[in-house]
C-alpha atoms as a PDB file:
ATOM      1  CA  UNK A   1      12.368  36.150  -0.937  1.00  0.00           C
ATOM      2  CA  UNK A   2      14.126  33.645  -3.692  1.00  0.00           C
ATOM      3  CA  UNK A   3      13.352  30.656  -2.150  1.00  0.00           C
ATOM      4  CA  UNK A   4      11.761  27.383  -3.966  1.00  0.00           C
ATOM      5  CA  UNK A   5       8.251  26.842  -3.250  1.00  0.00           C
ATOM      6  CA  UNK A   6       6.864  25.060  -5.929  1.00  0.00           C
ATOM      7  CA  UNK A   7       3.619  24.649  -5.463  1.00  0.00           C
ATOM      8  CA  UNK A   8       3.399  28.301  -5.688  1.00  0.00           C
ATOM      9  CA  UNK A   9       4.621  28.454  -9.393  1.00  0.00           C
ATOM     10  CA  UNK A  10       1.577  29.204 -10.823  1.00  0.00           C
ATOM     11  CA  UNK A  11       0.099  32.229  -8.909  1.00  0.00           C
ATOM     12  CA  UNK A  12       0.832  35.559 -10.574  1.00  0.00           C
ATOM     13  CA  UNK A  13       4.457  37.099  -8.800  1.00  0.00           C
ATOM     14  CA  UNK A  14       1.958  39.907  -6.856  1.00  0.00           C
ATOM     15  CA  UNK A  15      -0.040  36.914  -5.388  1.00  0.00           C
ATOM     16  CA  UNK A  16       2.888  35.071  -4.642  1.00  0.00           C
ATOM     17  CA  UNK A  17       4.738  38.295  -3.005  1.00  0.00           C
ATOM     18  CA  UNK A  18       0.988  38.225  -0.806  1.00  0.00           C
ATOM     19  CA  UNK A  19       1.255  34.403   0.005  1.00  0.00           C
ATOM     20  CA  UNK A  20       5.093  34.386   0.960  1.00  0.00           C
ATOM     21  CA  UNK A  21       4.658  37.837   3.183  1.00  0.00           C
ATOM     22  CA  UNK A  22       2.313  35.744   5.666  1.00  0.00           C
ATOM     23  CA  UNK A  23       4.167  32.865   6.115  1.00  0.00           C
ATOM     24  CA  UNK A  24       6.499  32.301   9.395  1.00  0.00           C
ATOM     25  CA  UNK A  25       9.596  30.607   9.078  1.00  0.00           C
ATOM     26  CA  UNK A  26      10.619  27.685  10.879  1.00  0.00           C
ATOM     27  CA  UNK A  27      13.966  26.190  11.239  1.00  0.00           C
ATOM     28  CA  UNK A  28      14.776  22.168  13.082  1.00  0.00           C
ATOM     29  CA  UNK A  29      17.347  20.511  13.321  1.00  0.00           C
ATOM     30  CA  UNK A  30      17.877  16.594  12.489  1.00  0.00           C
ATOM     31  CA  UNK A  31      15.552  14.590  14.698  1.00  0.00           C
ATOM     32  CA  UNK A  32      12.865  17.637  15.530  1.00  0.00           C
ATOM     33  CA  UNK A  33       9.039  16.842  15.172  1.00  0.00           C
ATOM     34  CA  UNK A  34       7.328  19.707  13.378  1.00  0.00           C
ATOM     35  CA  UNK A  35       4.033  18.310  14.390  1.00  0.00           C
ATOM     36  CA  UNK A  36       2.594  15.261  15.964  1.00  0.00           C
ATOM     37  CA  UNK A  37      -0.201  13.026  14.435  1.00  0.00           C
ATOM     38  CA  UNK A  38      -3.565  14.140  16.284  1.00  0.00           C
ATOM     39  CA  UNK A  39      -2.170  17.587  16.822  1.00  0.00           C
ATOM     40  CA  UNK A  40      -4.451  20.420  15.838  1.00  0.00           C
ATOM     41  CA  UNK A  41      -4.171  21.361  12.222  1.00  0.00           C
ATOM     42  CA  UNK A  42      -3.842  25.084  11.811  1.00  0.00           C
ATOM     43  CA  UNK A  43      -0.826  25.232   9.216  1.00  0.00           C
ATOM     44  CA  UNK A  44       0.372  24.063   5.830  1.00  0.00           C
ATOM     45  CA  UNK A  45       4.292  24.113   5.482  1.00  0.00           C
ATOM     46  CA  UNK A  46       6.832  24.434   2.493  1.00  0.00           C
ATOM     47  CA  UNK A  47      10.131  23.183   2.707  1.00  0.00           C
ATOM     48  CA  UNK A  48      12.723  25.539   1.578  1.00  0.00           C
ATOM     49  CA  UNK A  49      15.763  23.748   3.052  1.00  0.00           C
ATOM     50  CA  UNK A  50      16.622  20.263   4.398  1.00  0.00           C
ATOM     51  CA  UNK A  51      14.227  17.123   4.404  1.00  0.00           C
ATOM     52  CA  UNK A  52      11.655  16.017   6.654  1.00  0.00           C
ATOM     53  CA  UNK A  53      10.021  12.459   6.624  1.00  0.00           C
ATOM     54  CA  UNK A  54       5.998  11.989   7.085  1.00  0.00           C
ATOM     55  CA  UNK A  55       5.379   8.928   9.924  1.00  0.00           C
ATOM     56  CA  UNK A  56       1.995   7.060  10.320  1.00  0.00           C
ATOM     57  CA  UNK A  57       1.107   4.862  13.719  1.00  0.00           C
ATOM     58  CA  UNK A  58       0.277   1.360  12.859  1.00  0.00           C
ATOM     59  CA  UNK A  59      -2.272  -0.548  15.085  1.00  0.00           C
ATOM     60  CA  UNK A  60       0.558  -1.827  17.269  1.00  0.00           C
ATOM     61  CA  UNK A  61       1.369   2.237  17.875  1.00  0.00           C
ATOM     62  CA  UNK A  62       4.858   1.880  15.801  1.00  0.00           C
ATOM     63  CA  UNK A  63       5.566   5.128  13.617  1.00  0.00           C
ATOM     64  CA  UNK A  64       6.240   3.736  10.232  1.00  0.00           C
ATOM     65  CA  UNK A  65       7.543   6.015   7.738  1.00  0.00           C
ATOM     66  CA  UNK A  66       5.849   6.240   4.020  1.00  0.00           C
ATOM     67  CA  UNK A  67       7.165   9.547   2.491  1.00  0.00           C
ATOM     68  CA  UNK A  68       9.908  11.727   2.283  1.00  0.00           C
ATOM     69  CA  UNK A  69       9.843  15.541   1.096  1.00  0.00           C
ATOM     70  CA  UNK A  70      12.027  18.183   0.384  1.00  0.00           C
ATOM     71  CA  UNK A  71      12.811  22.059  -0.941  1.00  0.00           C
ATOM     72  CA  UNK A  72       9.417  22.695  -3.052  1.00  0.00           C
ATOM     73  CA  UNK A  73       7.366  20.537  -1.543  1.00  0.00           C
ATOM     74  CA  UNK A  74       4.543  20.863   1.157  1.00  0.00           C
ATOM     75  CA  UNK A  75       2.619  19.190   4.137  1.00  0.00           C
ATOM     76  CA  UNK A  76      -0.280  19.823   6.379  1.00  0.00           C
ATOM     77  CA  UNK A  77      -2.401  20.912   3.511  1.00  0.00           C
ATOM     78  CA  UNK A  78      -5.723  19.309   5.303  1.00  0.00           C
ATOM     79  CA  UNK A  79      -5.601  22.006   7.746  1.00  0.00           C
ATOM     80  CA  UNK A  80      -6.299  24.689   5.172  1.00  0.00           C
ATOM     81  CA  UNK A  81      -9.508  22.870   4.422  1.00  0.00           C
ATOM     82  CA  UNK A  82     -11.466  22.302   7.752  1.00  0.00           C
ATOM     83  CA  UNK A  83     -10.910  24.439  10.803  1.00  0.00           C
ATOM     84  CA  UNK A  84     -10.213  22.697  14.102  1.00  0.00           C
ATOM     85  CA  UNK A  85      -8.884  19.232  11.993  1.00  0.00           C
ATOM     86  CA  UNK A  86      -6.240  17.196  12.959  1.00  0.00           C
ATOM     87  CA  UNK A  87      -2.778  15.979  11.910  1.00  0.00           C
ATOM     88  CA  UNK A  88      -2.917  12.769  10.311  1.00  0.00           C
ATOM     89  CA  UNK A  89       1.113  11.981  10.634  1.00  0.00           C
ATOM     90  CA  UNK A  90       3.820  12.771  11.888  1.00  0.00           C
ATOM     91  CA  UNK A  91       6.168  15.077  10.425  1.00  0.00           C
ATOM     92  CA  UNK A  92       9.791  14.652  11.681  1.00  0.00           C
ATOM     93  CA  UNK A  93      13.099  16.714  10.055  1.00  0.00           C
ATOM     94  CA  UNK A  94      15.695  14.263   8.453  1.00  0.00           C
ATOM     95  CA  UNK A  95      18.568  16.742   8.792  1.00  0.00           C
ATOM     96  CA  UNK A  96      18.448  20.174   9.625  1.00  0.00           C
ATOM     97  CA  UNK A  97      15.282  21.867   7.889  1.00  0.00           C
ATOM     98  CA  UNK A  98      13.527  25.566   7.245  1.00  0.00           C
ATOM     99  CA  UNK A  99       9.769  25.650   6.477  1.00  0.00           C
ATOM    100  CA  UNK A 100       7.531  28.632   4.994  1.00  0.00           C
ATOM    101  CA  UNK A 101       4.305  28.077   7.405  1.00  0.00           C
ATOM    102  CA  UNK A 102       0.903  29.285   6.319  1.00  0.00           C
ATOM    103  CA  UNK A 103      -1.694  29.496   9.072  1.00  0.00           C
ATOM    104  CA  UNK A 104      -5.579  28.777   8.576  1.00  0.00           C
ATOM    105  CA  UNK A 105      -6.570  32.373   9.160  1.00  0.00           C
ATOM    106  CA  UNK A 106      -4.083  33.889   7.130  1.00  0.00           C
ATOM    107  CA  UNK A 107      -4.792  31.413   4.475  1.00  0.00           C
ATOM    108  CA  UNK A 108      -8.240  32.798   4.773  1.00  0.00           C
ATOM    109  CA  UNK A 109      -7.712  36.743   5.002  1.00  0.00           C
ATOM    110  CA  UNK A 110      -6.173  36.220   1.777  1.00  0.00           C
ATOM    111  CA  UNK A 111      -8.413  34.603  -0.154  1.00  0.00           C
ATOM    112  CA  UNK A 112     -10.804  37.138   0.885  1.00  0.00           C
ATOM    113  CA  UNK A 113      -8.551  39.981  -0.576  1.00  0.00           C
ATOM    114  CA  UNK A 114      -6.980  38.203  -3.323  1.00  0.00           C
ATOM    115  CA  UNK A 115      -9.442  35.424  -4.748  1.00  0.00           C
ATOM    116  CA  UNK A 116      -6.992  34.130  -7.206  1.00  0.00           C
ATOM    117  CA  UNK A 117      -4.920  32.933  -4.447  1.00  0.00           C
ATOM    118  CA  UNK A 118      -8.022  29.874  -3.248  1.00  0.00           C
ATOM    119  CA  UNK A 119      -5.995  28.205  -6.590  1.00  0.00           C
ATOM    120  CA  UNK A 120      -2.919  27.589  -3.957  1.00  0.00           C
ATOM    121  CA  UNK A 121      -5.546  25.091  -2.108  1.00  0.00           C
ATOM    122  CA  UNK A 122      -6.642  23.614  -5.463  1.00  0.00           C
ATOM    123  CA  UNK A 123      -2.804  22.456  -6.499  1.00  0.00           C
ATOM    124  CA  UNK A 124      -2.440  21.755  -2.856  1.00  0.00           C
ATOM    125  CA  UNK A 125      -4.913  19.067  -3.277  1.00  0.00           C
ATOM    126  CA  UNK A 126      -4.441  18.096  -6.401  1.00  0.00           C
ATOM    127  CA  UNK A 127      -0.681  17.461  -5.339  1.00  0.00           C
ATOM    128  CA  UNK A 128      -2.020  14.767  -2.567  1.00  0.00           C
ATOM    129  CA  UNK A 129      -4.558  13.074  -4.405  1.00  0.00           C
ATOM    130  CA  UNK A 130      -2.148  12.466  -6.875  1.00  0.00           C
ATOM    131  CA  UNK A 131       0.571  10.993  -4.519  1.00  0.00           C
ATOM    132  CA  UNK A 132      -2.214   8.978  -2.984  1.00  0.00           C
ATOM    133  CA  UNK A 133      -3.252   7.372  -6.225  1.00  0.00           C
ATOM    134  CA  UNK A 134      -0.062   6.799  -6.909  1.00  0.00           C
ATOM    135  CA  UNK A 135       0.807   5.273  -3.826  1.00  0.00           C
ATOM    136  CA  UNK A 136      -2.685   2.766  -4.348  1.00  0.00           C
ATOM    137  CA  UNK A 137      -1.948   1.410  -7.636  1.00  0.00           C
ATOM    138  CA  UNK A 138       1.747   0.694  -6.311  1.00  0.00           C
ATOM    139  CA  UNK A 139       0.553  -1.214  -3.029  1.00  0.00           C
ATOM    140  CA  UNK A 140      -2.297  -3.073  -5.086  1.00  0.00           C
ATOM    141  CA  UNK A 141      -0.603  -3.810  -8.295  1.00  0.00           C
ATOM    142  CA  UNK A 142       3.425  -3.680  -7.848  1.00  0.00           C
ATOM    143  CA  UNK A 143       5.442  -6.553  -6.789  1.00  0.00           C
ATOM    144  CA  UNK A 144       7.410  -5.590  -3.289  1.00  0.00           C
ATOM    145  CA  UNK A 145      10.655  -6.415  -4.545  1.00  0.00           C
ATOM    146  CA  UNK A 146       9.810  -3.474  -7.682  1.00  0.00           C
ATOM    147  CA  UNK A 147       8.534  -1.011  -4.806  1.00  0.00           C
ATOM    148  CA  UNK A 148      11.457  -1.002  -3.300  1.00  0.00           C
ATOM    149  CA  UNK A 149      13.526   0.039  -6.645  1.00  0.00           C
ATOM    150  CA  UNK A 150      10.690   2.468  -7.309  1.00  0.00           C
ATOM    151  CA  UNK A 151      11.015   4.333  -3.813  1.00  0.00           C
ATOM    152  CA  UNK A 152      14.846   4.277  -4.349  1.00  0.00           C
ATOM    153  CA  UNK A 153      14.146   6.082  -7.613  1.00  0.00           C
ATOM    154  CA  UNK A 154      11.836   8.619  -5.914  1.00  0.00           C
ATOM    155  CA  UNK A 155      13.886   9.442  -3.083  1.00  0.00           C
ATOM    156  CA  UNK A 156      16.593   9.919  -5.778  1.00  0.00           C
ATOM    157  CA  UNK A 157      14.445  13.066  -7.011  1.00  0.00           C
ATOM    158  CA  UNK A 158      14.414  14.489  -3.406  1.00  0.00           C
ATOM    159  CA  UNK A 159      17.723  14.371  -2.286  1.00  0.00           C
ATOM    160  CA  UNK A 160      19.513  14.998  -5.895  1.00  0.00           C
ATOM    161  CA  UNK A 161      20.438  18.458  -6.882  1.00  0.00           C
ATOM    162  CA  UNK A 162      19.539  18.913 -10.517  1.00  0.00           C
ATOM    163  CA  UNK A 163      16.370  18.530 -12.359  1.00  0.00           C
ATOM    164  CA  UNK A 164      17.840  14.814 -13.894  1.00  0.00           C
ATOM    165  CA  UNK A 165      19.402  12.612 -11.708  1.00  0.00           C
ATOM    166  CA  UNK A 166      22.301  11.710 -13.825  1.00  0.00           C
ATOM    167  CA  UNK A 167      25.316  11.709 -11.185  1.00  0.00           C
ATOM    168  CA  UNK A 168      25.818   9.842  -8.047  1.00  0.00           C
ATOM    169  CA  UNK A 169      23.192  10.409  -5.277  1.00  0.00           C
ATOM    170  CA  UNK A 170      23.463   9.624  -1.433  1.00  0.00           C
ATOM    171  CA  UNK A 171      20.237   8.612   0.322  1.00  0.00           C
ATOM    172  CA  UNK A 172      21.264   8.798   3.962  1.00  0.00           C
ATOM    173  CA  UNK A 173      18.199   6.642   4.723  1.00  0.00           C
ATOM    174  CA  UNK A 174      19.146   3.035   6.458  1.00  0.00           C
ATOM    175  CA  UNK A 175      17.710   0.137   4.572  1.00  0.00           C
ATOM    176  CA  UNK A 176      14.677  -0.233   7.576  1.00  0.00           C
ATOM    177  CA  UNK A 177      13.442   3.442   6.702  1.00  0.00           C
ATOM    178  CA  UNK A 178      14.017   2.603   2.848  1.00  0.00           C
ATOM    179  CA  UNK A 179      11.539  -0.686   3.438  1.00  0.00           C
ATOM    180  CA  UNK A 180       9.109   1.241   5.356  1.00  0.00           C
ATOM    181  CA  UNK A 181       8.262   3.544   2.316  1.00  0.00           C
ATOM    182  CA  UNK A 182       8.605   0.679  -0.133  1.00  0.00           C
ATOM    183  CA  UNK A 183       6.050  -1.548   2.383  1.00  0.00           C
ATOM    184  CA  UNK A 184       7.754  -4.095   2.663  1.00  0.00           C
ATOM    185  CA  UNK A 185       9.859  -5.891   5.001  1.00  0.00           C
ATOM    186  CA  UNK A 186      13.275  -5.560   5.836  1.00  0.00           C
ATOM    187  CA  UNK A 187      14.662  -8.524   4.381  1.00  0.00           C
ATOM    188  CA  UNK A 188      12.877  -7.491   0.921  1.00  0.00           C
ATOM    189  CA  UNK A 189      14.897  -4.314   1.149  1.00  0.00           C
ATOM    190  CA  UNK A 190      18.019  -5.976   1.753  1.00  0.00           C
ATOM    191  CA  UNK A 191      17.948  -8.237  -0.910  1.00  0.00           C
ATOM    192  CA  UNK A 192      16.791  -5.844  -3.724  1.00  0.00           C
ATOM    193  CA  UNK A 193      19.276  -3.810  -2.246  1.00  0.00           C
ATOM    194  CA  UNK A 194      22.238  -6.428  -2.331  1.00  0.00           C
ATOM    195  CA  UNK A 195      21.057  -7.365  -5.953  1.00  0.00           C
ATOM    196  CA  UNK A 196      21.559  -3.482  -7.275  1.00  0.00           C
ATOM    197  CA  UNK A 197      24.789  -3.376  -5.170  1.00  0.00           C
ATOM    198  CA  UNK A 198      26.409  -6.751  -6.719  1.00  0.00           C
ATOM    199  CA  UNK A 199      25.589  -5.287 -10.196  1.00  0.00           C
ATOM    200  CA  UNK A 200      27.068  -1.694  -9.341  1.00  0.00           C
ATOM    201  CA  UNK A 201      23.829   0.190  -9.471  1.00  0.00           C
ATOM    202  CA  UNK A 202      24.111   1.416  -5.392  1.00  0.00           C
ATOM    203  CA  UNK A 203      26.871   1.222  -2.901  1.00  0.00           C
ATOM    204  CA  UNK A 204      25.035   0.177   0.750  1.00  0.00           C
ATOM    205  CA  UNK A 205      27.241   1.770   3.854  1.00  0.00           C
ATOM    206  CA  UNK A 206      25.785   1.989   7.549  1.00  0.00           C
ATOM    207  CA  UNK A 207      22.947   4.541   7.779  1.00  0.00           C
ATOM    208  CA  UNK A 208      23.141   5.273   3.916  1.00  0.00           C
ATOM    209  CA  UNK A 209      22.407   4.305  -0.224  1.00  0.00           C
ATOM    210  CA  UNK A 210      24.420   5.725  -2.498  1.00  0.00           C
ATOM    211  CA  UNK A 211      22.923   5.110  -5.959  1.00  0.00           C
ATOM    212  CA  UNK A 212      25.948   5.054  -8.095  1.00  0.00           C
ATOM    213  CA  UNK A 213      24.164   5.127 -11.640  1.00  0.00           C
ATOM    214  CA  UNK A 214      20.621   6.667 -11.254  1.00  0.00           C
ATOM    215  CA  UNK A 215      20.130   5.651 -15.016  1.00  0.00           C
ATOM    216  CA  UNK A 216      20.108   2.422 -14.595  1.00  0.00           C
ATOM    217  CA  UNK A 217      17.866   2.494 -10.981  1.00  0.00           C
ATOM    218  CA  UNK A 218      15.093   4.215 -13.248  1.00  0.00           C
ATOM    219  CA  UNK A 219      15.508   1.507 -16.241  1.00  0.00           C
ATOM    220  CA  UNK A 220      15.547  -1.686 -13.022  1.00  0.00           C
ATOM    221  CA  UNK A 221      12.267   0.214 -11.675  1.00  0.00           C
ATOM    222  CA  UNK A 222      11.216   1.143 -15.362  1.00  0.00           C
ATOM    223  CA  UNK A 223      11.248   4.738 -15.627  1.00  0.00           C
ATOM    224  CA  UNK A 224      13.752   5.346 -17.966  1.00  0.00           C
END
């Protein structure tokens, strides 16, 4: 199976062959909840096609969004650490999706007969404690109005089709989903967003940003 699965890149091709032959493959359309926060955990999933968006319940029990994935990424990796866990988000497809899903006890029966493959969990957690310490030093120490650029720029990388962004990319995210992942509020969105559109850096249409030079996003949220 050809199929993107990046966090898989560094097991030897026989591994990988063992890993990809006990997965189960999903497919949602736009709008479908792969899992529910507070679900049991029994599964990590790779996207191979589409986009899904990862939703947390504030204390007023709104699901706010705060990250975006797509092909060669994964979710659910907690649930290949402790048996009978559970969720802690919501996982919801953006458009219409296909997952590789890895249960617990297959996860397990492998490791047993192939040790190398316990290194999948190791980049699987390496993965999310590096988003989350990325994530900290942006909430603690980056203005909102630079958040919002910066989660432009990111969401850039998930929905563009190269390995550098250097063409026109549409983020069919409205600007309320966009300030969710930033953290902040809508009306920081919108103005960021207004700013970049009056200098020709995104076009803003109902439902969607379409970042018109990516270049010059990464050099307004400097990385360029």
């Amino acid at each position: 199976m050809n199929v993107d699965l990046g966090l898989l890149s560094d097991l030897a091709p026989e591994e990988r062959r063992h890993v990809v032959a006990s997965m189960h493959r999903h497919t949602y359309a736009a709008g479908d909840v792969v899992f529910h926060e507070g679900d049991a955990a029994d599964s990590v999933h790779f996207v191979v096609e589409g986009r899904v968006v990862a939703q947390r319940s504030s204390e007023h029990g709104d699901r706010l969004a705060y990250s975006v994935m797509g092909p060669g990424q994964a979710f659910g990796e907690l649930a290949m650490i402790v048996r009978g866990g559970r969720r802690t988000a919501t996982i919801e497809a953006v458009e219409p999706t296909v997952t590789l899903a890895l249960r617990y006890a297959d996860f397990e029966r492998l490791c047993a007969r192939h040790p190398e493959v316990s290194r999948l969990l190791v980049r699987l957690l390496a993965a999310r404690v590096n988003r989350l310490s990325e994530a900290l030093m942006e909430a603690l120490h980056t203005p909102a109005e630079l958040r919002v650029v910066r989660s432009l720029v990111a969401l850039c990388g998930v929905y563009s089709h190269g390995a550098q962004v250097i063409s026109p990319v549409a983020v069919p995210l409205n600007q309320t989903a966009l300030a969710e992942l930033a953290g902040v509020t809508r009306p920081t969105a919108n103005r960021v967003l207004r700013r970049l559109e009056a200098s020709g850096v995104v076009a803003l249409d109902r439902g969607r940003v379409t970042v018109l030079d990516p270049t010059a996003l990464r050099h307004a949220g400097g990385r360029g």
